[in-house]
Protein backbone atom coordinates (compact mmCIF):
# COMPACT_ATOMS: atom_id res chain seq x y z
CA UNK A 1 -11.08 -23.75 -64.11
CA UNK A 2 -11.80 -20.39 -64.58
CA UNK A 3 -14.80 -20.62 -62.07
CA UNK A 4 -12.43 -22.39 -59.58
CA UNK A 5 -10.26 -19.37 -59.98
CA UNK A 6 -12.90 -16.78 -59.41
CA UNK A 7 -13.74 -18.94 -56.11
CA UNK A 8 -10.46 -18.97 -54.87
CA UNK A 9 -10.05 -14.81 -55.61
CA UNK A 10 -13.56 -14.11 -53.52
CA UNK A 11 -12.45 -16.35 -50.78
CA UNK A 12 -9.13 -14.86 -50.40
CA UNK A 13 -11.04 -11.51 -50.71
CA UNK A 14 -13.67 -12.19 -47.84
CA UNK A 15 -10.77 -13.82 -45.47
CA UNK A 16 -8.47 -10.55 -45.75
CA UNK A 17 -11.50 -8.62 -45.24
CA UNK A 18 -12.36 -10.68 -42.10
CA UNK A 19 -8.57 -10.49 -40.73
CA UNK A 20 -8.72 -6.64 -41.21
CA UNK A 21 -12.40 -5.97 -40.10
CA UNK A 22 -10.91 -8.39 -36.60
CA UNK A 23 -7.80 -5.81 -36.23
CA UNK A 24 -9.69 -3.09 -36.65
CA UNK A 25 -12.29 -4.15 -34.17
CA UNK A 26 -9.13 -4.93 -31.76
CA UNK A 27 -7.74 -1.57 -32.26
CA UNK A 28 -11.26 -0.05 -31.26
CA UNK A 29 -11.55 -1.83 -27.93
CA UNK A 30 -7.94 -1.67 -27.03
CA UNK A 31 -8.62 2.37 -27.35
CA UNK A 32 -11.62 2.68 -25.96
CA UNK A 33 -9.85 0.36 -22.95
CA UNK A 34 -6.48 2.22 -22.51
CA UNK A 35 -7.46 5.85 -22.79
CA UNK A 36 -5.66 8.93 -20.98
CA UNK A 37 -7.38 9.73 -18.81
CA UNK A 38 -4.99 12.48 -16.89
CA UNK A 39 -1.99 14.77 -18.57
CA UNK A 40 0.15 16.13 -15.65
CA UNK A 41 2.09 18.77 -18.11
CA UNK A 42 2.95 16.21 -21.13
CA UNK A 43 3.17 13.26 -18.94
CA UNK A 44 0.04 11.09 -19.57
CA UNK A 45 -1.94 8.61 -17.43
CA UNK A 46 -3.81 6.20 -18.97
CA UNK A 47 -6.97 3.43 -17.73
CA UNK A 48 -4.07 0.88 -18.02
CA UNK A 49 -1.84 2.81 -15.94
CA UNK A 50 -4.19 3.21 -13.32
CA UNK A 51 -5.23 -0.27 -13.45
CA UNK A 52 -2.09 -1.17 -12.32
CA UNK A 53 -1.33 0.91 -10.08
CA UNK A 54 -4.52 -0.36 -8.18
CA UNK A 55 -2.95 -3.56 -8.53
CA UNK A 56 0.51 -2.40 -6.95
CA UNK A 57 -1.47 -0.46 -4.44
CA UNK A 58 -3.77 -3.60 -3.21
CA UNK A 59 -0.37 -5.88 -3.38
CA UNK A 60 1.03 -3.70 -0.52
CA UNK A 61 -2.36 -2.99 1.18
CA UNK A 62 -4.73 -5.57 0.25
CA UNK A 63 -6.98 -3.82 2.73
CA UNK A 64 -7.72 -1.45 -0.06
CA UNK A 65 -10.54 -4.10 -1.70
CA UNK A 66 -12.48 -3.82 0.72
CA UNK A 67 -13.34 -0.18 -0.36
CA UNK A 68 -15.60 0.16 -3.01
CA UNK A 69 -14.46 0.40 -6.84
CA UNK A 70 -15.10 4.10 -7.28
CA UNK A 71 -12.99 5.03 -4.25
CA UNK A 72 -10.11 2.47 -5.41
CA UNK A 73 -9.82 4.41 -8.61
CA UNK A 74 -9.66 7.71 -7.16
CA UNK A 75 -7.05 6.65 -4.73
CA UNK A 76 -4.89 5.25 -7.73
CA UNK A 77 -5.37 7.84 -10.00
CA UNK A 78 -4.39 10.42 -7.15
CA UNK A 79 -1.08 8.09 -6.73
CA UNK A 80 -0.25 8.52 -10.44
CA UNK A 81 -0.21 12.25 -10.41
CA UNK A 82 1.80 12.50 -6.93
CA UNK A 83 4.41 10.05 -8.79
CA UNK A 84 4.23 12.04 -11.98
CA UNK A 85 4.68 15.46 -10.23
CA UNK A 86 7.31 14.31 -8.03
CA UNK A 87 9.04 13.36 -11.37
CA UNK A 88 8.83 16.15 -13.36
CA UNK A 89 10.45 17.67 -10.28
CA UNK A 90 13.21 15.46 -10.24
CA UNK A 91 14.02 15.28 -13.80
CA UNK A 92 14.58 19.88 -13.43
CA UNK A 93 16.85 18.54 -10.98
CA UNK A 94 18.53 15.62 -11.64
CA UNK A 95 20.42 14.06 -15.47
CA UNK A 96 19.81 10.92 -14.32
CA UNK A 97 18.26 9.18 -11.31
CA UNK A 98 20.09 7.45 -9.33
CA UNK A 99 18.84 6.41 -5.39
CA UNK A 100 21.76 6.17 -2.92
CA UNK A 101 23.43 3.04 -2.33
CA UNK A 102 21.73 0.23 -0.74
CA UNK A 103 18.43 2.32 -0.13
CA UNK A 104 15.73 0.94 -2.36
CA UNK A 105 16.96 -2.87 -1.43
CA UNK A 106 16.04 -2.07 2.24
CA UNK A 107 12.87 -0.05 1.86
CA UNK A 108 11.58 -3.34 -0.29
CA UNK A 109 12.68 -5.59 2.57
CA UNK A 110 11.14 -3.49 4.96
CA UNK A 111 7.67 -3.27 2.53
CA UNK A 112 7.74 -7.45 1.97
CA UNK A 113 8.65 -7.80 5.85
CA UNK A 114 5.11 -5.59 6.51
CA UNK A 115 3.26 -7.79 4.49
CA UNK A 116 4.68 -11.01 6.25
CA UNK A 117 6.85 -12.64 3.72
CA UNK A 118 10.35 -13.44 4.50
CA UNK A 119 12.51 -12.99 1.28
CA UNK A 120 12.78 -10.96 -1.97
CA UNK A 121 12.32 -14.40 -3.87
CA UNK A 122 8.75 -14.81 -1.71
CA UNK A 123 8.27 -10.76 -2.52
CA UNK A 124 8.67 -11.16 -6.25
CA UNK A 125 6.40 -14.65 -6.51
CA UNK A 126 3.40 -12.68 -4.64
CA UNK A 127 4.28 -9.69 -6.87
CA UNK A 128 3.55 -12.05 -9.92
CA UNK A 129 0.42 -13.76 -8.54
CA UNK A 130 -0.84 -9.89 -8.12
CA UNK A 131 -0.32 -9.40 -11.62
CA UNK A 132 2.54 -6.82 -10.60
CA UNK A 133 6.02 -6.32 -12.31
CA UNK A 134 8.92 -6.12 -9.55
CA UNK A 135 10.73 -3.83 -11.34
CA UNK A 136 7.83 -1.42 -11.81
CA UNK A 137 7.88 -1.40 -8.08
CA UNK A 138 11.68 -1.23 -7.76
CA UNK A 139 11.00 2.32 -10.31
CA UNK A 140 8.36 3.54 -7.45
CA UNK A 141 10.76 3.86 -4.87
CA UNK A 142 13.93 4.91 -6.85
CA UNK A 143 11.77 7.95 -7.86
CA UNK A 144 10.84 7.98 -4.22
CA UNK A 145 14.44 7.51 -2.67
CA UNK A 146 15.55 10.40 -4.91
CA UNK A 147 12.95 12.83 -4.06
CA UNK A 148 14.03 12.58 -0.74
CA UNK A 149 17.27 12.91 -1.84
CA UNK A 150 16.42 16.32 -3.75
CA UNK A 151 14.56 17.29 -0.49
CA UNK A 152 17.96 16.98 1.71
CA UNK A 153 20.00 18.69 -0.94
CA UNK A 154 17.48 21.65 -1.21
CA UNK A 155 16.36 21.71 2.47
CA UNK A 156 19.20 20.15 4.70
CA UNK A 157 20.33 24.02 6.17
CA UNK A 158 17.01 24.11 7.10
CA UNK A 159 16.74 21.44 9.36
CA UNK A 160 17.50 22.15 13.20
CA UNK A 161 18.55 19.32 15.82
CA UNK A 162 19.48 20.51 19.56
CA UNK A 163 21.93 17.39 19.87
CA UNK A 164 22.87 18.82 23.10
CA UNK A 165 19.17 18.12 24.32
CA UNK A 166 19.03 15.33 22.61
CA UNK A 167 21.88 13.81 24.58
CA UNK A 168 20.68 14.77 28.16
CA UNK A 169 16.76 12.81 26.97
CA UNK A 170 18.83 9.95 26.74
CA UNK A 171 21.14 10.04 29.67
CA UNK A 172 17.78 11.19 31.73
CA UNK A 173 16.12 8.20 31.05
CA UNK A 174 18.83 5.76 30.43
CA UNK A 175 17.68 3.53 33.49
CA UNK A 176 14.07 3.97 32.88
CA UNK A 177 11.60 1.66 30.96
CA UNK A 178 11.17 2.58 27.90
CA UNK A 179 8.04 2.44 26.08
CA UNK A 180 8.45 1.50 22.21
CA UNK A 181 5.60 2.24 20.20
CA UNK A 182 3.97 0.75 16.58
CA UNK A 183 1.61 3.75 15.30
CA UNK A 184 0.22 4.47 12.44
CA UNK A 185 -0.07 8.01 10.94
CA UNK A 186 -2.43 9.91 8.27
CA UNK A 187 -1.29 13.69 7.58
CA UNK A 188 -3.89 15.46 6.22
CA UNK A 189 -4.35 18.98 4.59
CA UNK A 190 -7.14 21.74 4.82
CA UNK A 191 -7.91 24.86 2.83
CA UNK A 192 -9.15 26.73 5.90
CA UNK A 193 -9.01 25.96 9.46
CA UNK A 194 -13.26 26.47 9.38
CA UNK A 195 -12.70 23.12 7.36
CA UNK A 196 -11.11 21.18 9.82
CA UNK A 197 -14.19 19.73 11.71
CA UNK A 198 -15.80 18.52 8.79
CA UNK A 199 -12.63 17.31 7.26
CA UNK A 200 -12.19 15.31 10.51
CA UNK A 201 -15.32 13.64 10.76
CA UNK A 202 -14.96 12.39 6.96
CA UNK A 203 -11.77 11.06 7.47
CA UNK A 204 -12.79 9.40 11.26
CA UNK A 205 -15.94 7.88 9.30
CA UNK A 206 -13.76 5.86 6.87
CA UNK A 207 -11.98 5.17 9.85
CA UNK A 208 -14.51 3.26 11.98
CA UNK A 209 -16.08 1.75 8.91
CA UNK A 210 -13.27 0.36 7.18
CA UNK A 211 -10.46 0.73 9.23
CA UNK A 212 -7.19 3.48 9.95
CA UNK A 213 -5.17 1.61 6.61
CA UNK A 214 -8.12 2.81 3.94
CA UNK A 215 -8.20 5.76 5.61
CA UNK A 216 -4.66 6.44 5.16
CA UNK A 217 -4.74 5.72 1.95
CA UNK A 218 -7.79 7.95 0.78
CA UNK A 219 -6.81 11.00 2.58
CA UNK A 220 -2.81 10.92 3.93
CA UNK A 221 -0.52 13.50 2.03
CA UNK A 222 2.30 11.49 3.75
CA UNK A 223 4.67 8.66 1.74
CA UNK A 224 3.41 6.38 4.10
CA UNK A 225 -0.22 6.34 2.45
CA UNK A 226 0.30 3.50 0.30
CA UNK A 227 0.79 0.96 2.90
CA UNK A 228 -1.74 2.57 5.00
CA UNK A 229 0.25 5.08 6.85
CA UNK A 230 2.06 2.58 9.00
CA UNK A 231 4.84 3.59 11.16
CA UNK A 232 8.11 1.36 12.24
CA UNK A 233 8.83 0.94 15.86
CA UNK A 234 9.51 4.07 17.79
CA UNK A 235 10.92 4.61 21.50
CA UNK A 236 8.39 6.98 23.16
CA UNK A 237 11.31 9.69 24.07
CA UNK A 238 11.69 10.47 20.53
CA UNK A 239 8.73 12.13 20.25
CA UNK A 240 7.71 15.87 21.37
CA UNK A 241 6.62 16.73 24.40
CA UNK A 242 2.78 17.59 22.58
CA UNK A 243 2.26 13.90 20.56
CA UNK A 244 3.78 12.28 23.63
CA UNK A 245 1.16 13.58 25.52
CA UNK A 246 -1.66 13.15 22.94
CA UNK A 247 -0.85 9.48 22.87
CA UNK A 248 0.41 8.91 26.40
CA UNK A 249 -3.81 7.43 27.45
CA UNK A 250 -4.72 6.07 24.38
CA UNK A 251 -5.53 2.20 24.29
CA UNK A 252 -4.20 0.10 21.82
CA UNK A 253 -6.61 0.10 18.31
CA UNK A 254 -7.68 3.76 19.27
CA UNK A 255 -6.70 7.20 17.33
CA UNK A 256 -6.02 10.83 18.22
CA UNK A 257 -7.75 13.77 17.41
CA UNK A 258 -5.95 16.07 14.63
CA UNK A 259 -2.92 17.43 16.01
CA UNK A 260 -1.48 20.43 14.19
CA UNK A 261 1.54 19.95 12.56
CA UNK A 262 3.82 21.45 9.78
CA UNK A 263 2.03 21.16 6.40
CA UNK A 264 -1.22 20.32 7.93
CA UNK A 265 -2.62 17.95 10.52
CA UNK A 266 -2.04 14.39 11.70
CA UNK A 267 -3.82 11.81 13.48
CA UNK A 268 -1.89 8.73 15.14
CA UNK A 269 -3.20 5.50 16.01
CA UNK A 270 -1.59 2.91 18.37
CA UNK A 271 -1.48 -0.21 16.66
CA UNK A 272 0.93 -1.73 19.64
CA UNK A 273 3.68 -1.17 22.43
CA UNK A 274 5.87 -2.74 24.33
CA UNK A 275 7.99 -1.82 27.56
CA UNK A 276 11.91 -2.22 26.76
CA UNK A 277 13.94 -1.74 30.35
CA UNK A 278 16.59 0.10 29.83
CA UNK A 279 19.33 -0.95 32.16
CA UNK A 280 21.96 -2.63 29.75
CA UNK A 281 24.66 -0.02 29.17
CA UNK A 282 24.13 2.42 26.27
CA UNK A 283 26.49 3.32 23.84
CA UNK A 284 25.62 6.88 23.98
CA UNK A 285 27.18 7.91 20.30
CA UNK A 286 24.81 5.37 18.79
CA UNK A 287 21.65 6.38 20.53
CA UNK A 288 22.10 10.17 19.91
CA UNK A 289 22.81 9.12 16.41
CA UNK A 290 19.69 7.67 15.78
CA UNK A 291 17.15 9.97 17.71
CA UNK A 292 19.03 12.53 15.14
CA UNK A 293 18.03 10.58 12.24
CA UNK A 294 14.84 10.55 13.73
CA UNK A 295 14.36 13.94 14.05
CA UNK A 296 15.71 14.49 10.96
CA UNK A 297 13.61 12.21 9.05
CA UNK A 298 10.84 13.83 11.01
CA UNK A 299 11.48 17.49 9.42
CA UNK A 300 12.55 16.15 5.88
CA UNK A 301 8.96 14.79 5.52
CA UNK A 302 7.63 18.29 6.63
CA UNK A 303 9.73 19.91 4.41
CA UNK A 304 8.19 17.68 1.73
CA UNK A 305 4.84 18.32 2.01
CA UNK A 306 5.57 21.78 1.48
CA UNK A 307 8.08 21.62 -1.35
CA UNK A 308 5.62 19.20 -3.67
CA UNK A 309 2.13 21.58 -2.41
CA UNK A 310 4.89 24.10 -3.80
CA UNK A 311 5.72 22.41 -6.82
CA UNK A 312 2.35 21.17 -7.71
CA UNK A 313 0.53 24.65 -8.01
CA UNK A 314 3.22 25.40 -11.08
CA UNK A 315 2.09 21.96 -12.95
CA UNK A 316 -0.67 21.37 -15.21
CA UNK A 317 -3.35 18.87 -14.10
CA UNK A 318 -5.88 17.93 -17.27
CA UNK A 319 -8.27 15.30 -16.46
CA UNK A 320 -10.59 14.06 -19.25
C-alpha cells in the first residue's frame, strides 16, 4: 500500500513538473515571438503588431507580396510608427477621439469598392479570410479621420481658395470636353536637393520592377501609401496649370518625373481617363463647391506633411 502510495506521489510529482516545464517552455517562445521591437515615446510596437499590420497592409494592397519579406517588414514597421506618432499627437489634442459623422463608413466603402467587393458584409468576410479584425481597421481610419480633423482645426486660416477664379475655370470650359483622370500619386521627401537624382532613380527602379503600388507604399509620405498611392477620379481643370501640363502627353501606364511640391516631391502616374462632354447644364453652386473641396483637400494634405515632419522630430524613436 505504502509502495502504491509512494508511486502515486512520484507520478503526480513528474506530471506537475511536466505541465510547468510545458508553460514555461510556452512562455519562452511566446517572448522570444512577440518582442518590442520599436518604443515611439512609451508607446510600444511589438513582432505581433507588425505582423499584423503586414496583414492589414497586404489585405488592402495585396500587391505588396510580391516584394520580398525584408522590404514587407520595413514598410509595416514604418506604418506603425506614422500611426503611433500621429496618435500621440492627437491624444495632446483631443479627450477623446471621435471622427466626424458618417466619415470612416465612407472611406471603408470607398477602400472595399478599390479592392472590387461590393458590400461591407463582402469587406468584413475577406477581412477574416486575411486573418484581419474589422474593427482594428475601423481604429486605423478613426485615428486617421481625426488627424485630419486636428489638421483643419490647426491649419484651416491657412488655407487660400480664389473662388472667384475658380468660378470663371468652370464657366470657361463649361461646353468643353472634359477630360477626367484616374492617377496615382507617391510624395516623396529629400534631405537635400543634391539627393534628388538618386532618390529618383531608387524609387523609379521599384517602379519598373514591381510596379507604381509597391512603390507607393515603400517610399510615399502621403495617406494614400497604403493602398498604393491611388487617386479617385479627377476632372483635368482641377489641377494647376504646372501638373496639368506635366501630365497633359503622358500615355496611360506611364509616370512623371518629380515635380516639386509643398513638403517634398511627387510623381503621378496615369492609370486611366476618360472624355466627359460637358454640355448638360451645370449647376454652377455645386461645381464650385467641389473644385473647393478639392483644393482644399489638396492643401490640408500639404499642410500635413509638414505638421507630422514637425511633430515627429519632438518624439522619441527607439528601435531594438
Amino acid at each position: 500500500m505504502n509502495q502504491v502510495y509512494i508511486k502515486d506521489k512520484i507520478f503526480k510529482k513528474i506530471f506537475y513538473l511536466g505541465i510547468f516545464f510545458l508553460l514555461t517552455l510556452v512562455n519562452i517562445c511566446y517572448s522570444i515571438e512577440n518582442k518590442i521591437l520599436v518604443k515611439v515615446n512609451n508607446e510600444i510596437i511589438t513582432s505581433i503588431d507588425i505582423e499584423n499590420e503586414t496583414k492589414y497592409l497586404i489585405a488592402l494592397n495585396p500587391s505588396i507580396e510580391n516584394l520580398i519579406k525584408d522590404k514587407i517588414f520595413i514598410i509595416s514597421k514604418k506604418s506603425l510608427i506614422k500611426e503611433k506618432i500621429k496618435r500621440i499627437e492627437i491624444n495632446k489634442n483631443y479627450i477623446k477621439i471621435e471622427p466626424p459623422e458618417n466619415y470612416v463608413d465612407t472611406v471603408i466603402q470607398n477602400i472595399y469598392q478599390n479592392i472590387g467587393l461590393k458590400s461591407l458584409d463582402n469587406f468584413k468576410k475577406y477581412l477574416e479570410i486575411k486573418g484581419v479584425n474589422y474593427e482594428i481597421v475601423k481604429k486605423k481610419i478613426e485615428i486617421e479621420a481625426v488627424w485630419n480633423q486636428l489638421i483643419f482645426t490647426k491649419f484651416s486660416e491657412k488655407i487660400k481658395i480664389d473662388k472667384e477664379k475658380i468660378k470663371n475655370s468652370i464657366l470657361k470650359n463649361k461646353n468643353k470636353k472634359i477630360k477626367s483622370l484616374l492617377m496615382s500619386e507617391i510624395i516623396f521627401e529629400i534631405k537635400n536637393l543634391s539627393d534628388l537624382d538618386s532618390k529618383y532613380l531608387e524609387i523609379k527602379k521599384i517602379i519598373d520592377s514591381k510596379g507604381f503600388d509597391n512603390a507607393a507604399l515603400s517610399f510615399s509620405i502621403s495617406n494614400t501609401a497604403q493602398i498604393g498611392g491611388r487617386l479617385n477620379w479627377i476632372n483635368e481643370n482641377s489641377l494647376n496649370k504646372n501638373l496639368k501640363k506635366k501630365i497633359q502627353d503622358l500615355e496611360i501606364g506611364k509616370y512623371t518625373g518629380p515635380i516639386s511640391v509643398s513638403g517634398g516631391f511627387l510623381i503621378l502616374q496615369l492609370n486611366e481617363e476618360k472624355n466627359i462632354k460637358n454640355d448638360k447644364k451645370i449647376d454652377l453652386k455645386i461645381e464650385v463647391n467641389k473644385k473647393i473641396r478639392l483644393e482644399t483637400n489638396k492643401q490640408l494634405n500639404q499642410l500635413s506633411t509638414l505638421h507630422f515632419n514637425k511633430v515627429k522630430k519632438d518624439i522619441q524613436i527607439y528601435e531594438f
